[in-house]
Structure formats: C-alpha cells, structure tokens
N, C-alpha and C. Protein backbone atom coordinates (compact mmCIF):
# COMPACT_ATOMS: atom_id res chain seq x y z
N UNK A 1 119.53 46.37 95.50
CA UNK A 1 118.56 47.45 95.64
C UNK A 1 118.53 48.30 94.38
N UNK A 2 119.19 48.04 93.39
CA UNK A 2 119.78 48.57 91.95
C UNK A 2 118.09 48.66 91.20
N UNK A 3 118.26 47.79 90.28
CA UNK A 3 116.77 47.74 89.31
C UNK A 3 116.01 47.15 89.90
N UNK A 4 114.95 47.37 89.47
CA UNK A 4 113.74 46.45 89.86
C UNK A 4 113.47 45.34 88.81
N UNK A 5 113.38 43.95 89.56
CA UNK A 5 113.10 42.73 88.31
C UNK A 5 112.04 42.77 87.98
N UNK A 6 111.63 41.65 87.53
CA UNK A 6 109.98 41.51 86.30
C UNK A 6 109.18 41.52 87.46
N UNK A 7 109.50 40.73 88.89
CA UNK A 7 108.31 40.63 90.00
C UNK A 7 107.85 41.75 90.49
N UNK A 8 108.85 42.36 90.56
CA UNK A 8 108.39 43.91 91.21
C UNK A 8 107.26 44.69 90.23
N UNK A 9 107.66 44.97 88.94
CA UNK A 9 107.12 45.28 88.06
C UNK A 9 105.42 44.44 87.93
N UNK A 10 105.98 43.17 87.98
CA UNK A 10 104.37 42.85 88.22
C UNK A 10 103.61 42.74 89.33
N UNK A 11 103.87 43.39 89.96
CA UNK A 11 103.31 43.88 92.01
C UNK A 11 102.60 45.28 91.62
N UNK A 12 103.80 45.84 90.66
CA UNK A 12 102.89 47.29 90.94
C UNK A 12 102.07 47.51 89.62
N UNK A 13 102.06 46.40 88.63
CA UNK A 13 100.98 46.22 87.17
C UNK A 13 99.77 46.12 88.38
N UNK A 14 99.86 44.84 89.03
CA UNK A 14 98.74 44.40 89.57
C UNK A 14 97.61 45.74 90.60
N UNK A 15 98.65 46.22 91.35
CA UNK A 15 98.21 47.45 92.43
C UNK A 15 97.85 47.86 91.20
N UNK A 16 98.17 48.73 90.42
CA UNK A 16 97.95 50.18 89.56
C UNK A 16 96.56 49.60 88.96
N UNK A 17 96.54 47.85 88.33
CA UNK A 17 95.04 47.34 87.63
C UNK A 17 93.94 48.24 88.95
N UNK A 18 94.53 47.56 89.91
CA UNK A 18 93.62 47.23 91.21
C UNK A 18 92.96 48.22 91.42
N UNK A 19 93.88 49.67 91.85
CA UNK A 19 93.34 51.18 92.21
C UNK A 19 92.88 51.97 90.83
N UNK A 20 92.75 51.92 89.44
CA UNK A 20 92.62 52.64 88.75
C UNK A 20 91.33 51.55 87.57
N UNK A 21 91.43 50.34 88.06
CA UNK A 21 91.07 49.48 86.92
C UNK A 21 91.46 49.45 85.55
N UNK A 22 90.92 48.09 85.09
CA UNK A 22 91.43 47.96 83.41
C UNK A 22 90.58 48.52 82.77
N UNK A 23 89.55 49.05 82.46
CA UNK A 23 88.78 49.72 81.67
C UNK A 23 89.27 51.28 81.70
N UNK A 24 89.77 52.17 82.98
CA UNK A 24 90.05 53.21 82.93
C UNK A 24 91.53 53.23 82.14
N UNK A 25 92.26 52.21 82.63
CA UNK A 25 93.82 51.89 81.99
C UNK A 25 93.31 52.07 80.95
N UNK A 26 92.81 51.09 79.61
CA UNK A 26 92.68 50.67 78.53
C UNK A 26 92.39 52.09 77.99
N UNK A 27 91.16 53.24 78.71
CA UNK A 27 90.70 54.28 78.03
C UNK A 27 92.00 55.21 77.72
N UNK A 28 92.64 55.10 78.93
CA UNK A 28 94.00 56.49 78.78
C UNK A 28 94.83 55.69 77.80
N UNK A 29 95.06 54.71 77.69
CA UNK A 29 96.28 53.75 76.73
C UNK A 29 95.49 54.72 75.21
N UNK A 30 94.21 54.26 74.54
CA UNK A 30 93.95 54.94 73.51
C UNK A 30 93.75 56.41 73.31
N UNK A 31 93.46 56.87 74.82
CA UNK A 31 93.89 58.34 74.94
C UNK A 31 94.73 58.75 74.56
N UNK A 32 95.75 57.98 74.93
CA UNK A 32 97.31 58.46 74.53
C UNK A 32 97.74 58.60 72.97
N UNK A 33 97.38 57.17 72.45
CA UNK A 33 97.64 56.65 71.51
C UNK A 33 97.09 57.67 70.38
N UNK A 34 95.58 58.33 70.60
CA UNK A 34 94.81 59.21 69.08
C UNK A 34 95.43 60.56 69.82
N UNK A 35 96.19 60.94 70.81
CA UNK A 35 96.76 62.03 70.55
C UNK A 35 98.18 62.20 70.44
N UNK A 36 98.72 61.27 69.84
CA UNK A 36 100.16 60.49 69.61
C UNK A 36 99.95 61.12 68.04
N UNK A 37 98.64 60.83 67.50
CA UNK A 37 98.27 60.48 66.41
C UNK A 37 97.79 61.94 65.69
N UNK A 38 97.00 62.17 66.61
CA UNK A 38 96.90 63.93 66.44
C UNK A 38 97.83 64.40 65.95
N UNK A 39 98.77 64.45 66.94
CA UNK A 39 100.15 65.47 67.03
C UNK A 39 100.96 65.60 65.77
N UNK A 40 101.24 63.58 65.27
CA UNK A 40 101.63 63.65 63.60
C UNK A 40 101.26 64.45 62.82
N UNK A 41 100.07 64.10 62.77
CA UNK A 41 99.17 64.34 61.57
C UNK A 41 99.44 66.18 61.65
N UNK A 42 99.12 66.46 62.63
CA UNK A 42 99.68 68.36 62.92
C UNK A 42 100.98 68.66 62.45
N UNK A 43 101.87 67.95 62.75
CA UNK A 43 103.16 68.07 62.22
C UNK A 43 103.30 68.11 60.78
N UNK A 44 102.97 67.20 60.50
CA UNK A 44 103.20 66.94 58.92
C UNK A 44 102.19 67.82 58.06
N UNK A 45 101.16 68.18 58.72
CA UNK A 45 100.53 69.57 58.08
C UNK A 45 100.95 71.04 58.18
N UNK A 46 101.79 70.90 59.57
CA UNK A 46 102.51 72.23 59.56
C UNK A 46 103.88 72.72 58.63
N UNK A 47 104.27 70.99 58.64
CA UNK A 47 105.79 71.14 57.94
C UNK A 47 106.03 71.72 56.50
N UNK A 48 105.00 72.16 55.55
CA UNK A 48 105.04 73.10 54.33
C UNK A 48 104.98 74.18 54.46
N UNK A 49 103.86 74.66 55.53
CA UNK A 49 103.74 76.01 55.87
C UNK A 49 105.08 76.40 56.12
N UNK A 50 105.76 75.92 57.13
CA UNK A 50 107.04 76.61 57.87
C UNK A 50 108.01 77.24 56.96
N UNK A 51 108.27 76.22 55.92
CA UNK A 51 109.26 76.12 55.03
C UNK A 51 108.44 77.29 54.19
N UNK A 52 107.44 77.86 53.86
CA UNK A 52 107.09 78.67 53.10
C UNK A 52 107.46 80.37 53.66
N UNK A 53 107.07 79.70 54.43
CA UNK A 53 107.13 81.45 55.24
C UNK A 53 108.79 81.42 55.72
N UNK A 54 109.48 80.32 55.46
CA UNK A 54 110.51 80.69 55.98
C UNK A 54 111.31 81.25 54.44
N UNK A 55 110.76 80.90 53.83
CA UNK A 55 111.74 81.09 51.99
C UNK A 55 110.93 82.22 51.78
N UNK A 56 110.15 83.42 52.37
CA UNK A 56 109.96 84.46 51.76
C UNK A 56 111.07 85.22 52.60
N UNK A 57 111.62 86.35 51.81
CA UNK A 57 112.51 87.28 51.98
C UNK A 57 111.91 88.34 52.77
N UNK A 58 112.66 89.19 53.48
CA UNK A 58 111.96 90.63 54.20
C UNK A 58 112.44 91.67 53.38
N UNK A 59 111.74 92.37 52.99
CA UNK A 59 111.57 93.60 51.82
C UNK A 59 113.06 94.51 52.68
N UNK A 60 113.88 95.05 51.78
CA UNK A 60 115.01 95.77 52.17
C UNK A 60 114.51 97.01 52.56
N UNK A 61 113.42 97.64 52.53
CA UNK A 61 112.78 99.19 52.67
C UNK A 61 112.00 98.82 53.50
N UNK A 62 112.10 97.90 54.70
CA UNK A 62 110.99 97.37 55.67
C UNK A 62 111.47 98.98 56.78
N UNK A 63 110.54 99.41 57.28
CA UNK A 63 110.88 100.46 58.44
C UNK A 63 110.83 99.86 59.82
N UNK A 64 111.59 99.77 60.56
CA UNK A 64 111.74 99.24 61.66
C UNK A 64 111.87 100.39 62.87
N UNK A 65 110.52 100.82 63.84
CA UNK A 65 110.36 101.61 64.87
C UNK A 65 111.38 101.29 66.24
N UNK A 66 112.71 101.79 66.15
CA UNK A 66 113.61 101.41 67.01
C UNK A 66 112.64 102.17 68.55
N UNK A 67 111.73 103.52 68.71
CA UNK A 67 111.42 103.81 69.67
C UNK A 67 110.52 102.61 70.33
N UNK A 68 110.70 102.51 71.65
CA UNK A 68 109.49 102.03 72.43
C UNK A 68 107.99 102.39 72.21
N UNK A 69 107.09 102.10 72.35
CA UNK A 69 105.83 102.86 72.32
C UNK A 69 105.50 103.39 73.82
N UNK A 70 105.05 104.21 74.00
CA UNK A 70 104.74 104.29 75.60
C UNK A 70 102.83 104.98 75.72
N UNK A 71 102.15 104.45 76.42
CA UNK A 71 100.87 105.10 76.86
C UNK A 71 101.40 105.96 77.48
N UNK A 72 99.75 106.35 77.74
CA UNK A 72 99.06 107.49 77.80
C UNK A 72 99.49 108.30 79.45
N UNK A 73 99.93 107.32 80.40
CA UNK A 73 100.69 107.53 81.65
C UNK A 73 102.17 108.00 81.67
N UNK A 74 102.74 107.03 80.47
CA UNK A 74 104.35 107.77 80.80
C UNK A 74 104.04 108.90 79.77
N UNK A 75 103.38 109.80 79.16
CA UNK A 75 103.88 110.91 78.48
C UNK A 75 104.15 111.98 79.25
C-alpha cells in the first residue's frame, strides 16, 4: 500500500486526460512553462538593482523620528 507503481500512475494520467482533456492539459503545461520563464528573466533583471541599493551607505546625520505619529483622534 506504500508507492504507487507506473499502473496506477497511468489510471489517473488517463482519468485526469479524460475530465480536463489534452488540449486544456497541453494549454496549462505552456502556461506553466512562459511563467517559469517570466519569473527568470525578472530575476536576473532584478539581481543588479539589489546589489546596488544594497552597496549604498546610509548617511551618518540620517534623523531617525523615534516618536510614533498619532492622528487627529489620539491628540
């Protein structure tokens, strides 16, 4: 009752063709695939930026507002 063999696997290829068809399969497979592809291509365009903004320094005279801000209700 451990794994499932190749038959099983091809019982539920066949059902899943059956209820969803191969043309809808095939569409999500390249669905998948150009936003597999997307995602790279985003990555590897983000990956200079990061490194840029991460190698600028924060100015030593930066002022940092330790108070909360509060509206116009809590005053």
């Amino acid at each position: 009752m451990g794994s499932l063999s190749i038959t099983h696997w091809m019982i539920v290829l066949a059902i899943v063709a059956l209820v969803f068809g191969t043309k809808k399969i095939r569409n999500l497979g390249s669905d998948l695939g150009g936003a597999i592809k997307d995602f790279k291509e985003g990555m590897q365009e983000s990956g200079p930026v990061a490194t840029e903004t991460a190698a600028q320094p924060i100015p030593a005279d930066a002022k940092v507002d330790a108070q909360p801000r509060r509206s116009a209700t809590q005053q």
